[in-house]
PDB file of N, CA and C in Angstrom:
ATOM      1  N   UNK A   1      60.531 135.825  85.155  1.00  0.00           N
ATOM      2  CA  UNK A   1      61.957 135.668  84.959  1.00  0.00           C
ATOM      3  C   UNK A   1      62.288 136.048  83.517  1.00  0.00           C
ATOM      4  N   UNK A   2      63.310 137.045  83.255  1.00  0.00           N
ATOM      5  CA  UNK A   2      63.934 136.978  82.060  1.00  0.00           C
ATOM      6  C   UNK A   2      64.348 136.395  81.388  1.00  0.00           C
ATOM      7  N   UNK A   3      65.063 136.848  80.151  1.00  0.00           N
ATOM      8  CA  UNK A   3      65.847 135.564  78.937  1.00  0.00           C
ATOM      9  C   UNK A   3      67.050 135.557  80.049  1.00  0.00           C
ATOM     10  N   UNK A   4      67.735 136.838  80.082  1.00  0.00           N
ATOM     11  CA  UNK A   4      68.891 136.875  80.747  1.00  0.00           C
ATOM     12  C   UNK A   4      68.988 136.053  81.998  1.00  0.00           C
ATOM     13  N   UNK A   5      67.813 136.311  82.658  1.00  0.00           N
ATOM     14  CA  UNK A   5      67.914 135.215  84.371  1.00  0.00           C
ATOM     15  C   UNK A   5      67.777 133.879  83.925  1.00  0.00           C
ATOM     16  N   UNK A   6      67.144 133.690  82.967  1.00  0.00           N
ATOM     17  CA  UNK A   6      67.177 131.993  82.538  1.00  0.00           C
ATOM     18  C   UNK A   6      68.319 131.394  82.018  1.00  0.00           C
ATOM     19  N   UNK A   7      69.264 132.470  81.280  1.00  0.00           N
ATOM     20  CA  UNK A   7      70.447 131.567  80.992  1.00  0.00           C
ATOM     21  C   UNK A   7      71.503 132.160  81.992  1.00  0.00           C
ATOM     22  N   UNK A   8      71.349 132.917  82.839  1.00  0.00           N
ATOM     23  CA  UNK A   8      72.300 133.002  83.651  1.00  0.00           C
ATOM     24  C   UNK A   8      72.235 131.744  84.611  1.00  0.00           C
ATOM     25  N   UNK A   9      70.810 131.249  85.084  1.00  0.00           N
ATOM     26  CA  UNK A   9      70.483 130.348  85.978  1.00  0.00           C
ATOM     27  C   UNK A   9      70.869 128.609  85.296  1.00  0.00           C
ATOM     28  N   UNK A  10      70.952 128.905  83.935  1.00  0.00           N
ATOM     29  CA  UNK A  10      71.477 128.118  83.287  1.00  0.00           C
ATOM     30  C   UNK A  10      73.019 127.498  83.185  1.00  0.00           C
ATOM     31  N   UNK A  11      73.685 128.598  82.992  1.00  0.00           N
ATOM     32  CA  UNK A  11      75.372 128.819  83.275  1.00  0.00           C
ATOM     33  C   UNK A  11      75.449 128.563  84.746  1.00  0.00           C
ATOM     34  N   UNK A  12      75.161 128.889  85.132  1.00  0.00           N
ATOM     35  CA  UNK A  12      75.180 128.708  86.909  1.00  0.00           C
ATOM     36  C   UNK A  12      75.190 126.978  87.045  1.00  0.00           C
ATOM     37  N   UNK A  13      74.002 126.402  86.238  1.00  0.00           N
ATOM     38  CA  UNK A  13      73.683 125.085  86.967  1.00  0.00           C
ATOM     39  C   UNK A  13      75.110 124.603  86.178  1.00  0.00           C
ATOM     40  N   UNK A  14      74.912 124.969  85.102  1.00  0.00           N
ATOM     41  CA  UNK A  14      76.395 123.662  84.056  1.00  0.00           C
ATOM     42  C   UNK A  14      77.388 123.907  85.275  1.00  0.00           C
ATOM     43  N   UNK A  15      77.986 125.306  85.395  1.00  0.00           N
ATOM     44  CA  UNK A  15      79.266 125.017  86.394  1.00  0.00           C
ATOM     45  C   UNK A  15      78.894 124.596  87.487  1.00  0.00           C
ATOM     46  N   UNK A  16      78.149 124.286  88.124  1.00  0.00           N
ATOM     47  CA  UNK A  16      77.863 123.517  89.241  1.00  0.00           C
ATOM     48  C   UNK A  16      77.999 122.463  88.908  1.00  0.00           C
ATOM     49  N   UNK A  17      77.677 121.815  87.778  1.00  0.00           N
ATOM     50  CA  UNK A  17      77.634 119.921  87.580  1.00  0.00           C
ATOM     51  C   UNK A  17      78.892 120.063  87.099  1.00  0.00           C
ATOM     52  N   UNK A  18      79.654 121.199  86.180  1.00  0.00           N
ATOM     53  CA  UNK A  18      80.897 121.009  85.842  1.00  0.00           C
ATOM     54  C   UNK A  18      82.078 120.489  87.374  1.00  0.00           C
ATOM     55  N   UNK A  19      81.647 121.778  88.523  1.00  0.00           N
ATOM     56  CA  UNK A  19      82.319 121.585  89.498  1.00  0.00           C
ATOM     57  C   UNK A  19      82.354 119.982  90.312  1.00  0.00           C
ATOM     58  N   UNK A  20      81.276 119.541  89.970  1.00  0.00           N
ATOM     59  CA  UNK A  20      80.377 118.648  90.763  1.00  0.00           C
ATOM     60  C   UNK A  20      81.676 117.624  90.337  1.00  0.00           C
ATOM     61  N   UNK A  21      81.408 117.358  89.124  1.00  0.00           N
ATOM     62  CA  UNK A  21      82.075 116.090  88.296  1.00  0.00           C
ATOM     63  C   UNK A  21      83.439 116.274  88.808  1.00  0.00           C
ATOM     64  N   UNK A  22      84.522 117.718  88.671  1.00  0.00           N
ATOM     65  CA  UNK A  22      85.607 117.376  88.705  1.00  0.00           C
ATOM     66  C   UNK A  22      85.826 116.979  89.801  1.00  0.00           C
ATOM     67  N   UNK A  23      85.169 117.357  91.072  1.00  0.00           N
ATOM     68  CA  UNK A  23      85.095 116.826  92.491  1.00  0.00           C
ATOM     69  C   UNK A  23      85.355 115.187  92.778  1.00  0.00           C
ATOM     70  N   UNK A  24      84.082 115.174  92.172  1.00  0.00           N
ATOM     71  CA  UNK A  24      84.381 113.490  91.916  1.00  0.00           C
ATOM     72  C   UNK A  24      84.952 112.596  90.941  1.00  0.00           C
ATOM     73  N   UNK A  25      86.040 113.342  89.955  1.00  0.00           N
ATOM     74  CA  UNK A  25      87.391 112.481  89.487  1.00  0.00           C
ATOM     75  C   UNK A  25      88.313 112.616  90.335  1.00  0.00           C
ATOM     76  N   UNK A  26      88.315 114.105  91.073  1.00  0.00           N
ATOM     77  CA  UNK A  26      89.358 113.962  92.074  1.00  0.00           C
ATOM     78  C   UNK A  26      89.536 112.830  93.065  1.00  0.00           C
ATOM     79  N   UNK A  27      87.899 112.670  93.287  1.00  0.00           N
ATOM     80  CA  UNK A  27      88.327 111.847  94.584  1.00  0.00           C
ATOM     81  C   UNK A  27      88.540 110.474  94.126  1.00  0.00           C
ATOM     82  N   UNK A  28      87.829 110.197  92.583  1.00  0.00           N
ATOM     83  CA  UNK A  28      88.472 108.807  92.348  1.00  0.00           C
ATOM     84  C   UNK A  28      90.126 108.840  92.270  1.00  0.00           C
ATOM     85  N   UNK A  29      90.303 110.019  91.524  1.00  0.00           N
ATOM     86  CA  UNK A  29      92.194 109.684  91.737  1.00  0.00           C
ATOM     87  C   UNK A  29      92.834 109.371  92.950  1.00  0.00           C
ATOM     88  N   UNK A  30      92.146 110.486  94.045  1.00  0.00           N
ATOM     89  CA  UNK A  30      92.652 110.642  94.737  1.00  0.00           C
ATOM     90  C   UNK A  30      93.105 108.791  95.931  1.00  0.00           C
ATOM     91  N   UNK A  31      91.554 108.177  95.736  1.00  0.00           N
ATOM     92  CA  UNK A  31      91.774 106.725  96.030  1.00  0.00           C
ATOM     93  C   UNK A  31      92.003 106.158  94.791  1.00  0.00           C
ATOM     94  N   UNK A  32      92.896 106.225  94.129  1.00  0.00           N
ATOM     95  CA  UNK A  32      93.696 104.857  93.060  1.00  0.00           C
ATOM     96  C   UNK A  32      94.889 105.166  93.686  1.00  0.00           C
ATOM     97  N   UNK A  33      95.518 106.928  94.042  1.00  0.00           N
ATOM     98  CA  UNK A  33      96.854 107.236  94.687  1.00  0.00           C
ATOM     99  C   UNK A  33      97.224 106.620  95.984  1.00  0.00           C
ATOM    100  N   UNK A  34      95.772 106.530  96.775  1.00  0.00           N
ATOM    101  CA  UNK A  34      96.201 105.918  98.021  1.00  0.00           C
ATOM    102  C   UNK A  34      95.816 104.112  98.468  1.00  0.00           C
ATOM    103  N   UNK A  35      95.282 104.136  96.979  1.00  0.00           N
ATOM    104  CA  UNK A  35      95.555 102.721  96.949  1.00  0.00           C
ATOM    105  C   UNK A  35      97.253 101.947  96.301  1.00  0.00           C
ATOM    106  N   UNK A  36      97.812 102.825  95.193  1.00  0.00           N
ATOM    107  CA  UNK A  36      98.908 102.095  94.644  1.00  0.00           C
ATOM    108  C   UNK A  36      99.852 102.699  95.854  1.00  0.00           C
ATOM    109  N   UNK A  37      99.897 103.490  96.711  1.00  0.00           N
ATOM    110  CA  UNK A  37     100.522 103.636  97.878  1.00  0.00           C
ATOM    111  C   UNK A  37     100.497 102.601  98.733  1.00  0.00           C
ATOM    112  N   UNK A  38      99.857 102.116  99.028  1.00  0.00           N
ATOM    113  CA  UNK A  38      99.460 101.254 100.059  1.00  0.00           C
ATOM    114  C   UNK A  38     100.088  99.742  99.740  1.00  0.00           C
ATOM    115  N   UNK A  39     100.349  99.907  98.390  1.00  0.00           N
ATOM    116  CA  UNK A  39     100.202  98.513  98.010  1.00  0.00           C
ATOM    117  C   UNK A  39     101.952  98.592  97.721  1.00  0.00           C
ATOM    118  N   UNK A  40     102.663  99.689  97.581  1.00  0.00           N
ATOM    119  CA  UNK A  40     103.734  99.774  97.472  1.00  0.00           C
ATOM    120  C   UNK A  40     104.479  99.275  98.855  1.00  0.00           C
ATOM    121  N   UNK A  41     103.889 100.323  99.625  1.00  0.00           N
ATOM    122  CA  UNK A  41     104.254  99.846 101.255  1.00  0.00           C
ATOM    123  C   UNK A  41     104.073  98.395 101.199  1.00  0.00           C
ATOM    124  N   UNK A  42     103.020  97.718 101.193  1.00  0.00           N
ATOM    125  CA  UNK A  42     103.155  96.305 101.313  1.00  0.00           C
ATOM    126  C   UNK A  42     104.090  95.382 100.614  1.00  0.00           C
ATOM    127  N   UNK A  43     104.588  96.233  99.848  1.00  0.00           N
ATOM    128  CA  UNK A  43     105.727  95.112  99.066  1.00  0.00           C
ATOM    129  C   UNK A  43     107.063  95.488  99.777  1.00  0.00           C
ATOM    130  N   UNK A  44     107.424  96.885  99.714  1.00  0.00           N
ATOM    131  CA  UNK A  44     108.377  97.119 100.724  1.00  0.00           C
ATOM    132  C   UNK A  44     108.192  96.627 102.340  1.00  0.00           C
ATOM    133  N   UNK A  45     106.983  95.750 102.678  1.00  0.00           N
ATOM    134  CA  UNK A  45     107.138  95.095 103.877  1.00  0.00           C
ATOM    135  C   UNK A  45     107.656  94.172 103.971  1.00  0.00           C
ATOM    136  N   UNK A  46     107.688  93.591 102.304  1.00  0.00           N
ATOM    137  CA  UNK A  46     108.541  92.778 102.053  1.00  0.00           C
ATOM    138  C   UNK A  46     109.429  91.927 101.755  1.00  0.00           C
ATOM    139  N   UNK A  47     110.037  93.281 101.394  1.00  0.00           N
ATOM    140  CA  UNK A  47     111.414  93.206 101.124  1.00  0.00           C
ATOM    141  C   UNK A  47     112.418  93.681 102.118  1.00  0.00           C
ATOM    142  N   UNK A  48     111.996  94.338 102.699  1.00  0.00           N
ATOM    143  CA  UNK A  48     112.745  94.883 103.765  1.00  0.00           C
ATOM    144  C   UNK A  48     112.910  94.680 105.214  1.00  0.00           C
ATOM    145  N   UNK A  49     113.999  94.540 106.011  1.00  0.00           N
ATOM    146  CA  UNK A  49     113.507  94.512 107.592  1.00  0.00           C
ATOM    147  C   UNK A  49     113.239  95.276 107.906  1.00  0.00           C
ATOM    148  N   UNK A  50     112.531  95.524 109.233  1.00  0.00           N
ATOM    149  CA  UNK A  50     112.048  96.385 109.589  1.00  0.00           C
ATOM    150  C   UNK A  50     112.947  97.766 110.014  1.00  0.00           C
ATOM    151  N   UNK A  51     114.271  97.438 110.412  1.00  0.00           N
ATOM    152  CA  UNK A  51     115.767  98.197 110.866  1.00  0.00           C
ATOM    153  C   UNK A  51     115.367  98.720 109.278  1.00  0.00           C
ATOM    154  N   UNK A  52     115.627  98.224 107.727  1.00  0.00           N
ATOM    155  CA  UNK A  52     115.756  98.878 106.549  1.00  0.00           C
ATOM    156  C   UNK A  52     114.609  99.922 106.288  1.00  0.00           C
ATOM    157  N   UNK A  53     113.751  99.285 107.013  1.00  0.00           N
ATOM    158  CA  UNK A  53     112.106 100.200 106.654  1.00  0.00           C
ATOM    159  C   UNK A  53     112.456 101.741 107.474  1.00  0.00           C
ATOM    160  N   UNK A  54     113.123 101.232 108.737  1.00  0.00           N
ATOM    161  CA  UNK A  54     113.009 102.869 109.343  1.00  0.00           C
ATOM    162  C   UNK A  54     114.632 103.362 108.884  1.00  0.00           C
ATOM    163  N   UNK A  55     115.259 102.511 108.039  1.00  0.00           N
ATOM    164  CA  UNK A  55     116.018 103.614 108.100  1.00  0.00           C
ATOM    165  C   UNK A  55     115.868 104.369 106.338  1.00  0.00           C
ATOM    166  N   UNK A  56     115.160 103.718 105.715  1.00  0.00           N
ATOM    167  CA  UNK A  56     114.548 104.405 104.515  1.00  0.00           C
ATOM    168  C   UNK A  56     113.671 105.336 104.787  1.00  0.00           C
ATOM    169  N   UNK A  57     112.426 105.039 105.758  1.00  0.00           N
ATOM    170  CA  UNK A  57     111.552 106.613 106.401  1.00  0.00           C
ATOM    171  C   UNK A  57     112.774 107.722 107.096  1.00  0.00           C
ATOM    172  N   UNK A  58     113.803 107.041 107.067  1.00  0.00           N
ATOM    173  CA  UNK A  58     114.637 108.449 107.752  1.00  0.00           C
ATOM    174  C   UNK A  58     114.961 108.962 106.928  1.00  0.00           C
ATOM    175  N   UNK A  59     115.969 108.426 105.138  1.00  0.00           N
ATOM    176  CA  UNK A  59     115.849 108.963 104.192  1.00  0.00           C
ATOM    177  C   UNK A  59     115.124 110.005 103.259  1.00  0.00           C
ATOM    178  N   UNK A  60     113.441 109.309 104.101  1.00  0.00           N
ATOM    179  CA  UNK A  60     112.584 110.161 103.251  1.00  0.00           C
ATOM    180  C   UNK A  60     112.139 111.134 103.468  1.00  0.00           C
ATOM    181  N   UNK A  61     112.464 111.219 105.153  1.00  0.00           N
ATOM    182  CA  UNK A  61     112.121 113.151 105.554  1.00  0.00           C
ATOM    183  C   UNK A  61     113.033 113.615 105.334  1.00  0.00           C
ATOM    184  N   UNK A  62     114.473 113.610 104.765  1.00  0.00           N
ATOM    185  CA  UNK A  62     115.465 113.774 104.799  1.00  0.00           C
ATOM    186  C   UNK A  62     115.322 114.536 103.026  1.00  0.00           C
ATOM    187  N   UNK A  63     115.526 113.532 102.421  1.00  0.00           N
ATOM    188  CA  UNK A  63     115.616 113.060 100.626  1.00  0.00           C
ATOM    189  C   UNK A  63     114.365 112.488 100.249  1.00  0.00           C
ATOM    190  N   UNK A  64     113.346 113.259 100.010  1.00  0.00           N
ATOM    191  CA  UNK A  64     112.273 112.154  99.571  1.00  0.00           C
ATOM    192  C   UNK A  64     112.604 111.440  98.181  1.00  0.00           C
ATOM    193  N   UNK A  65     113.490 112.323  97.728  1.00  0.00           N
ATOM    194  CA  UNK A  65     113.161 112.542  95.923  1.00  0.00           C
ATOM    195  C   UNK A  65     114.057 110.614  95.939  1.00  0.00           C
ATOM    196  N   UNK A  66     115.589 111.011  96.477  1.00  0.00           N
ATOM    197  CA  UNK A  66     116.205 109.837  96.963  1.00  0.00           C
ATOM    198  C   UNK A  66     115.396 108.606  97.393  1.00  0.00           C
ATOM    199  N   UNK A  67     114.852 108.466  98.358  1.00  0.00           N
ATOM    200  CA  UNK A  67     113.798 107.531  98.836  1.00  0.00           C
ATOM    201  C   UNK A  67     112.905 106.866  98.112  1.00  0.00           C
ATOM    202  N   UNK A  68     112.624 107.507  97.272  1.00  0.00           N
ATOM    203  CA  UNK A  68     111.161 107.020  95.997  1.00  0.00           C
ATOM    204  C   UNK A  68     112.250 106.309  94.961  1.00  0.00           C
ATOM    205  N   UNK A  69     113.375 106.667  94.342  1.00  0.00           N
ATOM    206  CA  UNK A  69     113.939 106.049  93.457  1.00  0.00           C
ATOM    207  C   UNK A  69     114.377 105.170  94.386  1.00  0.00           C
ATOM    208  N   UNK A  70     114.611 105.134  95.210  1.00  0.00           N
ATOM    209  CA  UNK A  70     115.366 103.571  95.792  1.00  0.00           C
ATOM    210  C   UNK A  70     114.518 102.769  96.102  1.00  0.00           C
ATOM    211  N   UNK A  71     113.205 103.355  96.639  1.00  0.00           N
ATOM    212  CA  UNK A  71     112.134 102.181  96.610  1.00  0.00           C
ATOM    213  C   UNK A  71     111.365 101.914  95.102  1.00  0.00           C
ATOM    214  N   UNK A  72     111.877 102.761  93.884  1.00  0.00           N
ATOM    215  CA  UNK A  72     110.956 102.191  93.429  1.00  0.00           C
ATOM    216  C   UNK A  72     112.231 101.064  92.260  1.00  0.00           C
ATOM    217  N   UNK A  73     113.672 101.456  92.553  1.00  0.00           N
ATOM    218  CA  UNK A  73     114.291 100.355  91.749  1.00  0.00           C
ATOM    219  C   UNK A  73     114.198  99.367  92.508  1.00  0.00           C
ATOM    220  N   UNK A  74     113.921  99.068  93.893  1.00  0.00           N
ATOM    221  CA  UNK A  74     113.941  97.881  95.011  1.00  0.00           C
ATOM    222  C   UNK A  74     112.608  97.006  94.700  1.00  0.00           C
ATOM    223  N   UNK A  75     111.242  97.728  93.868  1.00  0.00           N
ATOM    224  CA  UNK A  75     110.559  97.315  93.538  1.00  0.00           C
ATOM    225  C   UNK A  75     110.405  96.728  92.184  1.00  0.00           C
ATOM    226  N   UNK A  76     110.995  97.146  91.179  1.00  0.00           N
ATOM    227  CA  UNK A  76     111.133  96.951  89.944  1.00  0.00           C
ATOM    228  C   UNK A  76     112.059  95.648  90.088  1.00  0.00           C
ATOM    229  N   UNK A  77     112.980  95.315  91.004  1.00  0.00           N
ATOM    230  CA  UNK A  77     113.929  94.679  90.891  1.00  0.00           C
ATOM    231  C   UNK A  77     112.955  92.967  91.315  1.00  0.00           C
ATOM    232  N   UNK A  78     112.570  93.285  92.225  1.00  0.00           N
ATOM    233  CA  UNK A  78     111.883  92.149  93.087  1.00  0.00           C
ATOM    234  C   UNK A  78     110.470  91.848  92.065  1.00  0.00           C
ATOM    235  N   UNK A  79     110.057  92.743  91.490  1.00  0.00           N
ATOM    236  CA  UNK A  79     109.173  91.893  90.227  1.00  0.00           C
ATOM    237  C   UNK A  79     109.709  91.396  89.261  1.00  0.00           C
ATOM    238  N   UNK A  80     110.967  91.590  89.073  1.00  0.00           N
ATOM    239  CA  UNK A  80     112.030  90.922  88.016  1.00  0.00           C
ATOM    240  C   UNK A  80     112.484  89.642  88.099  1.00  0.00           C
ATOM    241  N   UNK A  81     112.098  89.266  89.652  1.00  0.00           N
ATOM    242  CA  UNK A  81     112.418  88.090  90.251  1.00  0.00           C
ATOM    243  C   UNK A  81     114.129  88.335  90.758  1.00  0.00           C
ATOM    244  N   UNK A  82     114.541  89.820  90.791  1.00  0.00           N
ATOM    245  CA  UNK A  82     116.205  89.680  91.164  1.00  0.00           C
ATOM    246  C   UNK A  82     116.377  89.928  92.752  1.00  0.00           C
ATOM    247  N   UNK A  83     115.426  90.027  93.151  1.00  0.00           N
ATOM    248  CA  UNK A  83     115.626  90.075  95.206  1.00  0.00           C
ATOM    249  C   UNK A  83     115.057  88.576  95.236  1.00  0.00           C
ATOM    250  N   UNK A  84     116.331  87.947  95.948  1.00  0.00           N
ATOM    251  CA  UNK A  84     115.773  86.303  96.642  1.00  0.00           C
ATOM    252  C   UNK A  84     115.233  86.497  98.120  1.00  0.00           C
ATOM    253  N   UNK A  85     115.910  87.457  98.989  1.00  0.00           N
ATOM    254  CA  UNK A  85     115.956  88.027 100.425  1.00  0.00           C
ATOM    255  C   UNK A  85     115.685  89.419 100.464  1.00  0.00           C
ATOM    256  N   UNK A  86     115.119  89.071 102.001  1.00  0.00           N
ATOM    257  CA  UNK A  86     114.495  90.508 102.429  1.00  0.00           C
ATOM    258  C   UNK A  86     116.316  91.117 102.723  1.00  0.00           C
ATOM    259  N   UNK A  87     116.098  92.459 102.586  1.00  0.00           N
ATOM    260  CA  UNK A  87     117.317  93.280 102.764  1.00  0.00           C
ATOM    261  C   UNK A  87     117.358  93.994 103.661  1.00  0.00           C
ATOM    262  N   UNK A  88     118.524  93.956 104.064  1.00  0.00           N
ATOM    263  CA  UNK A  88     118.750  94.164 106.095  1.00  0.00           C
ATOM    264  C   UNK A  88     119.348  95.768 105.462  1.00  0.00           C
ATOM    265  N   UNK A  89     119.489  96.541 106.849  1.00  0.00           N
ATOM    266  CA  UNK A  89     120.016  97.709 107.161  1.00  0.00           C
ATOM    267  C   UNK A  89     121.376  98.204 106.357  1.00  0.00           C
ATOM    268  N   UNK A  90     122.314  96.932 106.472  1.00  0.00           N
ATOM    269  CA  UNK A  90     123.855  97.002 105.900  1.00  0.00           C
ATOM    270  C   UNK A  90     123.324  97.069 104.859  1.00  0.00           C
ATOM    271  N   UNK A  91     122.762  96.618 103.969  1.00  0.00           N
ATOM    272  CA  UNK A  91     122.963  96.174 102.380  1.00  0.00           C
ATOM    273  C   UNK A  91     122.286  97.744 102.018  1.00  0.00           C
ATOM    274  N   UNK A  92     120.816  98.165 102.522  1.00  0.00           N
ATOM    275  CA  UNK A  92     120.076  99.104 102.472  1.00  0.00           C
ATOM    276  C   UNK A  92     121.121 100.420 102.368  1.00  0.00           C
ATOM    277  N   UNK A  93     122.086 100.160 103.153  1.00  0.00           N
ATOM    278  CA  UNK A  93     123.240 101.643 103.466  1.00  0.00           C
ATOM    279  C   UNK A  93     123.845 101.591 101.914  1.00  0.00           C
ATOM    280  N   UNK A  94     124.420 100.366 101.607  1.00  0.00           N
ATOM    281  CA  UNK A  94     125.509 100.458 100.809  1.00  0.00           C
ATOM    282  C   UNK A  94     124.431 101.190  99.548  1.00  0.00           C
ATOM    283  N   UNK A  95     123.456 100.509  99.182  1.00  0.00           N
ATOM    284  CA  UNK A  95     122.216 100.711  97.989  1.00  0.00           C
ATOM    285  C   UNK A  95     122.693 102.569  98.110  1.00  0.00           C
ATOM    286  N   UNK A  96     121.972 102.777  99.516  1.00  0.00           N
ATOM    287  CA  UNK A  96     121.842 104.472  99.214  1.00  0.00           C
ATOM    288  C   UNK A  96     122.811 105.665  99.153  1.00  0.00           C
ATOM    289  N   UNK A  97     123.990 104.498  99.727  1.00  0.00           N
ATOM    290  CA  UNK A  97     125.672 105.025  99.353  1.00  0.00           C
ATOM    291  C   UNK A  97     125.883 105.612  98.136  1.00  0.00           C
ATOM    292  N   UNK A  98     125.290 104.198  97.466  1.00  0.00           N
ATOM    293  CA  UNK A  98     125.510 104.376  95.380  1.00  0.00           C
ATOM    294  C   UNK A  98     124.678 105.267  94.920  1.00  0.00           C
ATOM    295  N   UNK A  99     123.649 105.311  95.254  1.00  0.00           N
ATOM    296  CA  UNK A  99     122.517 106.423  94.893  1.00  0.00           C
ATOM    297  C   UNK A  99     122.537 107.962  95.214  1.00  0.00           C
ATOM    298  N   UNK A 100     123.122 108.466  96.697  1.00  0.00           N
ATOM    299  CA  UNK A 100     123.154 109.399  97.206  1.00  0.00           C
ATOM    300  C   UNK A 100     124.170 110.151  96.213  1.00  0.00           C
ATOM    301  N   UNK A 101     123.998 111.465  96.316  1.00  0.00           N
ATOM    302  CA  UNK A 101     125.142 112.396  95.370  1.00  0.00           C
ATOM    303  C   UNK A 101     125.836 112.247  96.412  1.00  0.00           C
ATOM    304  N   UNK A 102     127.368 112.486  95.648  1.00  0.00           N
ATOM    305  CA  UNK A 102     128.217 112.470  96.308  1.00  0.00           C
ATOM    306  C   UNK A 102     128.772 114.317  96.543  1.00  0.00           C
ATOM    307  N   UNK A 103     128.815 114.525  97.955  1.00  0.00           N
ATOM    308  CA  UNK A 103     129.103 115.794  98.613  1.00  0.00           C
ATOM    309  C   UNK A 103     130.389 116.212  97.492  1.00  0.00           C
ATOM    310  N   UNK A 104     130.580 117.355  96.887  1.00  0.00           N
ATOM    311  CA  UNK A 104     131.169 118.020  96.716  1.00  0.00           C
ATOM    312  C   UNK A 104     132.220 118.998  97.576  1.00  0.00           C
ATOM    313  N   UNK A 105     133.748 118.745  97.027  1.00  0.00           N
ATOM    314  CA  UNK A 105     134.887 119.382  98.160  1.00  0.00           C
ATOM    315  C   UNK A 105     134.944 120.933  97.465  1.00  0.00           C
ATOM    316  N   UNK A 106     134.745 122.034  98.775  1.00  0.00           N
ATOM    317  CA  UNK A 106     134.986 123.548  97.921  1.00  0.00           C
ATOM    318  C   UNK A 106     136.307 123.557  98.790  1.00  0.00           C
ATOM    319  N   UNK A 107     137.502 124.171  97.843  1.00  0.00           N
ATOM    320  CA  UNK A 107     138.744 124.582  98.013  1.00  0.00           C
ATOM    321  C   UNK A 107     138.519 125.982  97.804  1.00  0.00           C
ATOM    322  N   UNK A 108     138.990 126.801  98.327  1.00  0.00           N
ATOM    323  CA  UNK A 108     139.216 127.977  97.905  1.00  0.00           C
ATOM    324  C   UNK A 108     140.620 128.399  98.603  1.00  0.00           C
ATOM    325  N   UNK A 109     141.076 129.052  97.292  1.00  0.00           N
ATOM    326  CA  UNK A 109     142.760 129.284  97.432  1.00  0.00           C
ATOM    327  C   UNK A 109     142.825 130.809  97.526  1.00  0.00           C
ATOM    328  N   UNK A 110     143.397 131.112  97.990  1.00  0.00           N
ATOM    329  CA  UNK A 110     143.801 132.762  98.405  1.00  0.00           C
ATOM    330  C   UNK A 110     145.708 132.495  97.860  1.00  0.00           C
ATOM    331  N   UNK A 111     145.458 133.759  96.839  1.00  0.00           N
ATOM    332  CA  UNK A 111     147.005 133.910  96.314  1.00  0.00           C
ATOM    333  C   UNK A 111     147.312 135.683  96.728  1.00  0.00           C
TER     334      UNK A 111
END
């Protein structure tokens, strides 16, 4: 074997352990993401009825971007100690009333 085949076989192994490693930070991220997920859902289990839960998953195929800020001020709020009650469907509407942009009117005038 050559100088050249020895440090090529060399470079070869580092990016392999290089690859190796980032593999496995990914996958640690990847379970801390689907752990603070999980654990989010569980708080939105409860806080919410179940009527509020599906009608926020309807939001979120809809508006995800919408959906995440409303669950995550609904969460911020309830570690604040400011939710006493789980929140029904009505209240859930009005929340995403205030949050939702409001539709824009196009006029167009012909003179």
């Amino acid at each position: 074997m050559s100088v050249d085949d020895a440090e090529l076989m060399e470079l070869r192994r580092r990016k392999m352990a290089d690859m190796q490693r980032q593999g496995e930070q990914q996958a640690v991220m990847d379970q801390q993401a689907q752990a603070m997920e999980a654990q989010r859902q569980a708080i939105l289990r409860q806080l919410l009825t179940p009527e509020a839960r599906d009608r926020l998953a309807n939001v979120r195929m809809a508006y995800p971007d919408i959906a995440r800020s409303v669950e995550d001020q609904l969460i911020r709020l309830a570690q604040n100690g400011q939710i006493n009650s789980q929140i029904d469907e009505p209240t859930l509407k009005q929340i995403l009333r205030k949050v939702s942009p409001q539709k824009r009117e196009i006029n167009i005038e012909r003179k």
